[in-house]
C-alpha atoms as a PDB file:
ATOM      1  CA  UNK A   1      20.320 -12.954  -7.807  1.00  0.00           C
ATOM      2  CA  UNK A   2      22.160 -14.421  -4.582  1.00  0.00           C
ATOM      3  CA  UNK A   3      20.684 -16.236  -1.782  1.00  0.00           C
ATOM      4  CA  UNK A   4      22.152 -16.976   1.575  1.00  0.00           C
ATOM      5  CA  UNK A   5      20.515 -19.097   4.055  1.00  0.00           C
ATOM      6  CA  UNK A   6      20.790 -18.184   7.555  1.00  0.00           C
ATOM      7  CA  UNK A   7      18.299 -20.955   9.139  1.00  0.00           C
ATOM      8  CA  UNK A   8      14.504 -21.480   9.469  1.00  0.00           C
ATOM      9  CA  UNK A   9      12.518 -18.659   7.391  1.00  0.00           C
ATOM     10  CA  UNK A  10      16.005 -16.674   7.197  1.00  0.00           C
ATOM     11  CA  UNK A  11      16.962 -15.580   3.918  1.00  0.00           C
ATOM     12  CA  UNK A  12      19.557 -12.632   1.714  1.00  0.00           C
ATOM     13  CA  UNK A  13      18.839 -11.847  -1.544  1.00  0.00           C
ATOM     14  CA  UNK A  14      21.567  -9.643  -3.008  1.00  0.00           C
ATOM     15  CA  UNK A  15      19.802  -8.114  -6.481  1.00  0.00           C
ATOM     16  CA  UNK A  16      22.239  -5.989  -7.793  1.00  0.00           C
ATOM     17  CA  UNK A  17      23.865  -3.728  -5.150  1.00  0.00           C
ATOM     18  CA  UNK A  18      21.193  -4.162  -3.011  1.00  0.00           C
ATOM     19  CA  UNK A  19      20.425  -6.860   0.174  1.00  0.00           C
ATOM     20  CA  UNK A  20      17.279  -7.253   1.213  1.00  0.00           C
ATOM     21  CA  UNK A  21      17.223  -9.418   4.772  1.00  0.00           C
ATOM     22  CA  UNK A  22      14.171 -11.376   5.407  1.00  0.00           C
ATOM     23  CA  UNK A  23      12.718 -12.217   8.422  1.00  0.00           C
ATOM     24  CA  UNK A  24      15.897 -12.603  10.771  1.00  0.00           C
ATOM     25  CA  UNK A  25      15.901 -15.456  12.733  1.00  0.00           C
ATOM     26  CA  UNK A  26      19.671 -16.477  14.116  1.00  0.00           C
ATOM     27  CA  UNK A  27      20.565 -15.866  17.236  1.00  0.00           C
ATOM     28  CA  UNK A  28      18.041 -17.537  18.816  1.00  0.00           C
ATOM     29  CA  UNK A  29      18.504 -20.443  16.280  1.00  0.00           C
ATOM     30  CA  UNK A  30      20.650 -23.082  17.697  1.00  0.00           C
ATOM     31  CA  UNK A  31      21.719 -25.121  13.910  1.00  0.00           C
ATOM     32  CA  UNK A  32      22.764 -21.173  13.144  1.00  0.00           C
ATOM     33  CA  UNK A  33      25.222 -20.560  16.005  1.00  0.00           C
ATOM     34  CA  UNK A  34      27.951 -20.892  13.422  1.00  0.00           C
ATOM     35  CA  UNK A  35      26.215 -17.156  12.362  1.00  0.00           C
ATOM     36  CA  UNK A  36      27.398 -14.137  12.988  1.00  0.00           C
ATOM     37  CA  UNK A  37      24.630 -11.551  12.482  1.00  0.00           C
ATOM     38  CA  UNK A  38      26.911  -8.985  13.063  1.00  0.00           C
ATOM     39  CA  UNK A  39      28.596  -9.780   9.827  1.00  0.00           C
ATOM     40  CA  UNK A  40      25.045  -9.031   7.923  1.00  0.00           C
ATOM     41  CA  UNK A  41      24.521  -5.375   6.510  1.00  0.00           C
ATOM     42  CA  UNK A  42      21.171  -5.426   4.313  1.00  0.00           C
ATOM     43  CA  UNK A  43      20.032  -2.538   3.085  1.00  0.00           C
ATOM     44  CA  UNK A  44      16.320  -3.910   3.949  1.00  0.00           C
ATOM     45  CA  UNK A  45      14.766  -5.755   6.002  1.00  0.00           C
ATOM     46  CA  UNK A  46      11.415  -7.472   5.143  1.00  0.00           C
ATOM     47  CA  UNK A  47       9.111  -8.560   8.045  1.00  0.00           C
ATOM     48  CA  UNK A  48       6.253 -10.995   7.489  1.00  0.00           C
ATOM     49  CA  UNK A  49       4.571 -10.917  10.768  1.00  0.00           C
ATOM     50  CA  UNK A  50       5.139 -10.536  14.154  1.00  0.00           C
ATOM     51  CA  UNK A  51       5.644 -14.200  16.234  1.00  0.00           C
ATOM     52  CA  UNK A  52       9.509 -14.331  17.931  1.00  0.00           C
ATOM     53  CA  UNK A  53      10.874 -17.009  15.329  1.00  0.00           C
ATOM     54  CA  UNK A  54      11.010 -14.074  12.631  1.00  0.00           C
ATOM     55  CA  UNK A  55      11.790 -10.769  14.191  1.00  0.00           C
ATOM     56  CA  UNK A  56      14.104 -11.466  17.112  1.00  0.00           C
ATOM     57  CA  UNK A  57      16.938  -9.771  15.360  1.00  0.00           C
ATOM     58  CA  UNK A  58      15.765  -7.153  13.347  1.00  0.00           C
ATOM     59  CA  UNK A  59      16.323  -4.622  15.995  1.00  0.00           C
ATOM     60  CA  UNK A  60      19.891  -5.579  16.645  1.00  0.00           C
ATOM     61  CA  UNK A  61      20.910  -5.418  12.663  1.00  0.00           C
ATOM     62  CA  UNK A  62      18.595  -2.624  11.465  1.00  0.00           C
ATOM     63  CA  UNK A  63      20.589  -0.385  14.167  1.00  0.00           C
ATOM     64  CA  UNK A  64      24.067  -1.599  13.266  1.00  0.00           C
ATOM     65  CA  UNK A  65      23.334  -1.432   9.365  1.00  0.00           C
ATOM     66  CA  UNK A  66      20.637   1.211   9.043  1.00  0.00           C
ATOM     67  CA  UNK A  67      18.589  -0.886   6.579  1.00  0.00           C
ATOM     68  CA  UNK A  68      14.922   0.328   6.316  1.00  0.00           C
ATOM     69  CA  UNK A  69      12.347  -2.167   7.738  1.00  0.00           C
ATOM     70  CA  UNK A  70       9.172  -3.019   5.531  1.00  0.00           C
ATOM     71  CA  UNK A  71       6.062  -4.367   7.270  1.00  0.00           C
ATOM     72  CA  UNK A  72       2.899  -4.174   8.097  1.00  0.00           C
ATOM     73  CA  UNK A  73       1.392  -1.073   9.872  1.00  0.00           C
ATOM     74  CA  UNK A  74       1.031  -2.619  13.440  1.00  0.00           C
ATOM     75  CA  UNK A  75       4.846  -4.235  13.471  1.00  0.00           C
ATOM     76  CA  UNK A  76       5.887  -0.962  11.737  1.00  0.00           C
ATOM     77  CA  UNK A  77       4.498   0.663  14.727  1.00  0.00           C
ATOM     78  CA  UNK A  78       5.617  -1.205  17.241  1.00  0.00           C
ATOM     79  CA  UNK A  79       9.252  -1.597  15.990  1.00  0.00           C
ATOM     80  CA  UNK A  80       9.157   2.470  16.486  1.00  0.00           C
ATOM     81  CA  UNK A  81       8.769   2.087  19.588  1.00  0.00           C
ATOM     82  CA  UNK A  82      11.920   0.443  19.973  1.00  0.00           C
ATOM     83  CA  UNK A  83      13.771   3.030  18.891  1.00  0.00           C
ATOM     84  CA  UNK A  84      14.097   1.956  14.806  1.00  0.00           C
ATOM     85  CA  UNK A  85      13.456   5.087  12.909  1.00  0.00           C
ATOM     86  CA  UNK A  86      14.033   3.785   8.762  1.00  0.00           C
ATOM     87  CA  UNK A  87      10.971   2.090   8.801  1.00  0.00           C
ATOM     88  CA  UNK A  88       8.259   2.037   6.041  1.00  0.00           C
ATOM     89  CA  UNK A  89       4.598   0.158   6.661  1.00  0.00           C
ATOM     90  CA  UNK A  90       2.605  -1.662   4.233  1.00  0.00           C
ATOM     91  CA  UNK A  91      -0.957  -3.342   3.942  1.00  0.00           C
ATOM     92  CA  UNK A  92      -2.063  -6.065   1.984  1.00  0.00           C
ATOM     93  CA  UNK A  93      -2.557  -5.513  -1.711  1.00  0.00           C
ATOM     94  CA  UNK A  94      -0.101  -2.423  -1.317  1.00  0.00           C
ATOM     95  CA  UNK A  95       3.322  -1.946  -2.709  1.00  0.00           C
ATOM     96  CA  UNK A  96       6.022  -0.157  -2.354  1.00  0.00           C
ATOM     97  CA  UNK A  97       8.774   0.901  -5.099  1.00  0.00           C
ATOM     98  CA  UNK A  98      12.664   0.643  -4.283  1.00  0.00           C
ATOM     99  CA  UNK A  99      15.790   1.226  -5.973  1.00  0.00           C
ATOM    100  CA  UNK A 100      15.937  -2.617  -6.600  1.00  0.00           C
ATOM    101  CA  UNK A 101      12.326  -2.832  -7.906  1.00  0.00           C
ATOM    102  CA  UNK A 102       8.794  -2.879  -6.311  1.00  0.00           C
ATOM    103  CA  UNK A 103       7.707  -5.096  -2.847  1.00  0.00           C
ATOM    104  CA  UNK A 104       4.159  -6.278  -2.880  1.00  0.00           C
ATOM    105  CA  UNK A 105       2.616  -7.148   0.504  1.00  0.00           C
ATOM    106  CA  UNK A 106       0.263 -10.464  -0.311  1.00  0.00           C
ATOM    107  CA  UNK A 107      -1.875 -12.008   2.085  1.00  0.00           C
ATOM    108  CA  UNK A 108      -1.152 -15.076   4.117  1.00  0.00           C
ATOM    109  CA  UNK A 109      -3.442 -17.629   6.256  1.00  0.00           C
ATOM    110  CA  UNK A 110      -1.595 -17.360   9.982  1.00  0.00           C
ATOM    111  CA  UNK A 111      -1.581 -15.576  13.506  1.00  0.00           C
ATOM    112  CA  UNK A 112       0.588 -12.731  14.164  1.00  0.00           C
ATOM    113  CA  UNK A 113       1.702 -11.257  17.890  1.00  0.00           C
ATOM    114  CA  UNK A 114       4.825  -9.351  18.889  1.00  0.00           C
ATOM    115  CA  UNK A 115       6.695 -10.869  21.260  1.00  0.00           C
ATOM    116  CA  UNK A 116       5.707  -9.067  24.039  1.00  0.00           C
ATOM    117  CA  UNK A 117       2.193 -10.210  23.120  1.00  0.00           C
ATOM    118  CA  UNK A 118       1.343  -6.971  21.306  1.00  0.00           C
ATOM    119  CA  UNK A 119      -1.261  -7.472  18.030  1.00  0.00           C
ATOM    120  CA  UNK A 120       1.036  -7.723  14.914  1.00  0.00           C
ATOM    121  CA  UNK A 121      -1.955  -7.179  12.456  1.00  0.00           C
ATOM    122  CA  UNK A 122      -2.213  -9.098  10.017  1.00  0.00           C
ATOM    123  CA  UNK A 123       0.234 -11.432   8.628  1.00  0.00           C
ATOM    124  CA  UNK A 124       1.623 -11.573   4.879  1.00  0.00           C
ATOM    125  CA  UNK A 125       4.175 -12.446   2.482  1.00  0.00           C
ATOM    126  CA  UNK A 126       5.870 -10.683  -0.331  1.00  0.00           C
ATOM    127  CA  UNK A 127       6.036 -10.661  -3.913  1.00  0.00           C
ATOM    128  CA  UNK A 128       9.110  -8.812  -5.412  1.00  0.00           C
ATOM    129  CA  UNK A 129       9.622  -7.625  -8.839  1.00  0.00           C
ATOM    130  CA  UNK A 130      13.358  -7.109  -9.877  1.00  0.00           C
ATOM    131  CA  UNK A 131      15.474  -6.382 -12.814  1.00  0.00           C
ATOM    132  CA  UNK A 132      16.406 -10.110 -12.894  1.00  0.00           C
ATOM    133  CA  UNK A 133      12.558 -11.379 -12.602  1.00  0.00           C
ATOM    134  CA  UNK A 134       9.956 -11.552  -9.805  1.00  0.00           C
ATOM    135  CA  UNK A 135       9.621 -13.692  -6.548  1.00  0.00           C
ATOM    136  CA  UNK A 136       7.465 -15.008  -4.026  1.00  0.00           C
ATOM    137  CA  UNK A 137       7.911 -14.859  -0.481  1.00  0.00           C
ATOM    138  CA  UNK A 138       5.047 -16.515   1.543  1.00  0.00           C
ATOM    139  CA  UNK A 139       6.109 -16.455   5.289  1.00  0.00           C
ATOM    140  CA  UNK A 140       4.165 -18.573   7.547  1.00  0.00           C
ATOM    141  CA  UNK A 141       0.929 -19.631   5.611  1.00  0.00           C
ATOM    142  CA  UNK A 142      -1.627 -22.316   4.885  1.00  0.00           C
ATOM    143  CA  UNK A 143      -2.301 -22.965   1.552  1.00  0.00           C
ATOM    144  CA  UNK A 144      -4.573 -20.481  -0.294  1.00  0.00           C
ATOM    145  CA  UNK A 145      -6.384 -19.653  -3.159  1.00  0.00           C
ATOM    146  CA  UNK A 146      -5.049 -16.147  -2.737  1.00  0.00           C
ATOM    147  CA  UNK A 147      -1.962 -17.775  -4.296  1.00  0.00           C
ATOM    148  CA  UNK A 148      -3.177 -17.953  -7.521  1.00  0.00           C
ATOM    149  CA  UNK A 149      -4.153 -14.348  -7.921  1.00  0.00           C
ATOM    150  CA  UNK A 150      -0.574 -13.956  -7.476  1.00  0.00           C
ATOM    151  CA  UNK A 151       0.187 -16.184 -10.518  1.00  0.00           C
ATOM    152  CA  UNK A 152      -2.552 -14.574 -12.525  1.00  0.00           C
ATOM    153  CA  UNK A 153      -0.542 -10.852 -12.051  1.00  0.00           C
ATOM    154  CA  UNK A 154       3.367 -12.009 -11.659  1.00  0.00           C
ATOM    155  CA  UNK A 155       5.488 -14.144 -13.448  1.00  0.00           C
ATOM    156  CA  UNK A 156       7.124 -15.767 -10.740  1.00  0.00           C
ATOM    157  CA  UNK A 157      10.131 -17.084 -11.044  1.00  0.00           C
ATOM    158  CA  UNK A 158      11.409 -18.717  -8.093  1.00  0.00           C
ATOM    159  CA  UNK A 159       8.841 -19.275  -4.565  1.00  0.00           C
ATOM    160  CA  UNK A 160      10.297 -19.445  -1.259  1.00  0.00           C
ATOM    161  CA  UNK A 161       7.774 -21.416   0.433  1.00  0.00           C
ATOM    162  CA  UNK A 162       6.975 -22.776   4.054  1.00  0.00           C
ATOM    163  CA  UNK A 163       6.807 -26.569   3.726  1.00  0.00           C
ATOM    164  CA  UNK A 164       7.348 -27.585   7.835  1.00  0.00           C
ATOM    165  CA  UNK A 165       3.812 -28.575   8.682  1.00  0.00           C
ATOM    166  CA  UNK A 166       2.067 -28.485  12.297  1.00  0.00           C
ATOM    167  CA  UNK A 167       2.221 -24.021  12.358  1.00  0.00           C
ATOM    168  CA  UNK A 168       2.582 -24.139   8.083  1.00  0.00           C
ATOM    169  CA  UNK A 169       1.234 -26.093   5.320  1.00  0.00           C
ATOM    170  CA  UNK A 170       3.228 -29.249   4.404  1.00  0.00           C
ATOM    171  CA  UNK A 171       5.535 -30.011   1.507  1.00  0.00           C
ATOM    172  CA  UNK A 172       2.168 -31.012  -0.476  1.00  0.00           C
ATOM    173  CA  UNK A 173       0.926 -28.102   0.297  1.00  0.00           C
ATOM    174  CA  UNK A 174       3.904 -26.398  -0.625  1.00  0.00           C
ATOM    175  CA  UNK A 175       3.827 -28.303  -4.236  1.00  0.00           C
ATOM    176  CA  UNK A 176       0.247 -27.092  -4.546  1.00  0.00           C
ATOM    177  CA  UNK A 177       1.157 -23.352  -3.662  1.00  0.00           C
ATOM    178  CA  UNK A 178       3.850 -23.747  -6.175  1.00  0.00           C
ATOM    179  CA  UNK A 179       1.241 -24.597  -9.029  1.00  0.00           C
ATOM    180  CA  UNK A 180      -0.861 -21.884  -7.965  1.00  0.00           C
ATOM    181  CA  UNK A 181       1.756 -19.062  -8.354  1.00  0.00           C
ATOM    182  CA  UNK A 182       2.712 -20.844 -11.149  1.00  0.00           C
ATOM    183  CA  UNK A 183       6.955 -21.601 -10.870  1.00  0.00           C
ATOM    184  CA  UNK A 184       8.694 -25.084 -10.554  1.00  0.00           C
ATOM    185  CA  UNK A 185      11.400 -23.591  -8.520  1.00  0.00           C
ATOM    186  CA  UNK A 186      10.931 -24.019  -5.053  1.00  0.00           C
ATOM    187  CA  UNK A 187      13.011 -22.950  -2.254  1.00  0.00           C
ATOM    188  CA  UNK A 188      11.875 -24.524   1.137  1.00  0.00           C
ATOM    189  CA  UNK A 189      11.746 -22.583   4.755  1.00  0.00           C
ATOM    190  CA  UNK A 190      10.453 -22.908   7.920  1.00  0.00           C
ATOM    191  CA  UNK A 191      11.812 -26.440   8.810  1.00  0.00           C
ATOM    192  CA  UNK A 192      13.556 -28.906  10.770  1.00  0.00           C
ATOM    193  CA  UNK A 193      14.419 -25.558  13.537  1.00  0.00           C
ATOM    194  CA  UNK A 194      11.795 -27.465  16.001  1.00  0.00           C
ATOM    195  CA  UNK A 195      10.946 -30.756  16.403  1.00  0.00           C
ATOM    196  CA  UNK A 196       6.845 -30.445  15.425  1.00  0.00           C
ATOM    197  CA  UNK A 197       8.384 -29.215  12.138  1.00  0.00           C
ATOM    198  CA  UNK A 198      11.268 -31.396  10.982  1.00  0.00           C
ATOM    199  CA  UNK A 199      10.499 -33.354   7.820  1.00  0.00           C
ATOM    200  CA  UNK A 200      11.967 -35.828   6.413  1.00  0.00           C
ATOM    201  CA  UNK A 201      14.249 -34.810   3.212  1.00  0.00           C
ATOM    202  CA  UNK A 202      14.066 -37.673   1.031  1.00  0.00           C
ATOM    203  CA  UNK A 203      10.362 -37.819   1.256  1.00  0.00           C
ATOM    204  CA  UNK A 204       9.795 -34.348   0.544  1.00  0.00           C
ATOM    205  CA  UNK A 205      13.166 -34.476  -2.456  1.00  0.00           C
ATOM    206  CA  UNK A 206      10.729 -37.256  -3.991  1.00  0.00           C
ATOM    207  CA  UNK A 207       7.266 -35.496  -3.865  1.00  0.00           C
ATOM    208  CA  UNK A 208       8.229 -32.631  -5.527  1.00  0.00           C
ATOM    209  CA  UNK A 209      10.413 -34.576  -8.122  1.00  0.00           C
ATOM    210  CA  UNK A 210       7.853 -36.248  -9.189  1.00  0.00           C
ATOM    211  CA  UNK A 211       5.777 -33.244  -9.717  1.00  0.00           C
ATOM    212  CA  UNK A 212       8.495 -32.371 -12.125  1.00  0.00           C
ATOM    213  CA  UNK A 213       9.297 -29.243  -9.529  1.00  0.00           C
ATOM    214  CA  UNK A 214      12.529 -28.186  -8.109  1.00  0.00           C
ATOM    215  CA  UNK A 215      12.869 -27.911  -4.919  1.00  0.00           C
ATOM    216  CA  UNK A 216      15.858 -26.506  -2.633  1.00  0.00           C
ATOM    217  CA  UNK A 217      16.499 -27.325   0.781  1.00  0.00           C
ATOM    218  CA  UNK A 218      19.394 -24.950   1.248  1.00  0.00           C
ATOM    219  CA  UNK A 219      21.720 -25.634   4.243  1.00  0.00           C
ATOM    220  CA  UNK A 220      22.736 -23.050   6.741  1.00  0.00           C
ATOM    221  CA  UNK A 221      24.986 -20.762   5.287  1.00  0.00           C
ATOM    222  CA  UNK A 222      24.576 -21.526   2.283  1.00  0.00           C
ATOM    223  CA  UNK A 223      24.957 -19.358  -1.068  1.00  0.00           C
ATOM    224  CA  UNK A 224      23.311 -20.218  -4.105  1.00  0.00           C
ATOM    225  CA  UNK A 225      22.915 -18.436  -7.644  1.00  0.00           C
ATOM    226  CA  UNK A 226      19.432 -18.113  -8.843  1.00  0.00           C
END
């Protein structure tokens, strides 16, 4: 599969013929200004939870492109009532099968609010099972003993995993969550886009080298072959 990194908790995964967008975060990203999101066409767009820093676009490219959104049942809602039509709503534990594979809505240990302060339910991550494999998509969470329910069903592959601190867990953290859904290949989001979350890179290179665990810190733009 492809990956493209568009800033913060922004990420395309191309499996197959099929993009699947998640959380879109970019215009309102300053290190992404080189972005054009009208030059991004997914097919769907996966929604976490509801806080400003990972829905402010999805409006804007699920109307150009007329990719289905996938969420839970409040955002779901709420993104119907401005004016998005494909939409599809999830709850935790559920899943939902697609022409690439199957998305699994997992639980996650955060707040969620839309940004015009409506309740965004409950907040989640995803785990997606492919032809290529499966793969973990935490959003915004602490770190949880959830996660290793999800390595006792999935053989994950790769885990894109929050790793900022101060709204997340930390890069230990993130190493922990790692072990718990059981993959050494880590790719990192939701850092260094505010200053209570920047990290240091060698630091957190080190820690999770010498956990014998890769870790990617993808820069903005980026594509990369998984």
């Amino acid at each position: 599969m492809k990956v493209t990194y568009y800033g913060h908790a922004t990420f395309l995964v191309e499996l197959g013929q099929h993009k699947v967008l998640f959380d879109p975060f970019i215009s309102g990203n300053e290190a992404a200004s080189h972005i054009n999101i009208e030059d991004i066409n997914p097919d769907y767009i996966l929604v976490t939870h509801g806080h400003q820093d990972h829905v402010l676009d999805v409006v804007d490219i699920a109307k150009r492109s007329g990719a289905q959104v996938i969420s839970n049942f409040e955002i779901i809602q709420w993104f119907g009532q401005q004016g998005l039509e494909n939409l599809h709503p999830l709850n935790h534990g559920g899943g939902v099968n697609l022409p690439f594979g199957r998305v699994v809505y997992v639980n996650a240990v955060h707040t969620s609010s839309l940004p015009d302060g409506s309740y965004g339910g409950q907040p989640g991550g995803f785990v997606v099972i492919h032809d290529e494999g499966v793969f973990y998509y935490s959003g915004d969470t602490a770190l949880t003993y959830d996660m290793k329910l999800i390595g006792e069903h999935y053989d994950v592959d790769l885990a894109f995993l929050c790793l900022g601190d101060n709204f997340t867990m930390d890069y230990k953290d993130a190493s922990r969550a790692a072990n718990f859904v059981g993959t050494h290949n880590v790719i990192g989001m939701h850092f260094d886009t505010f200053d209570p979350i920047k990290i240091d890179h060698d630091v957190v290179r080190k820690h999770f080298t010498d956990a014998h665990q890769d870790l990617y810190l993808m820069g903005i733009g980026e594509e990369r072959n998984f």
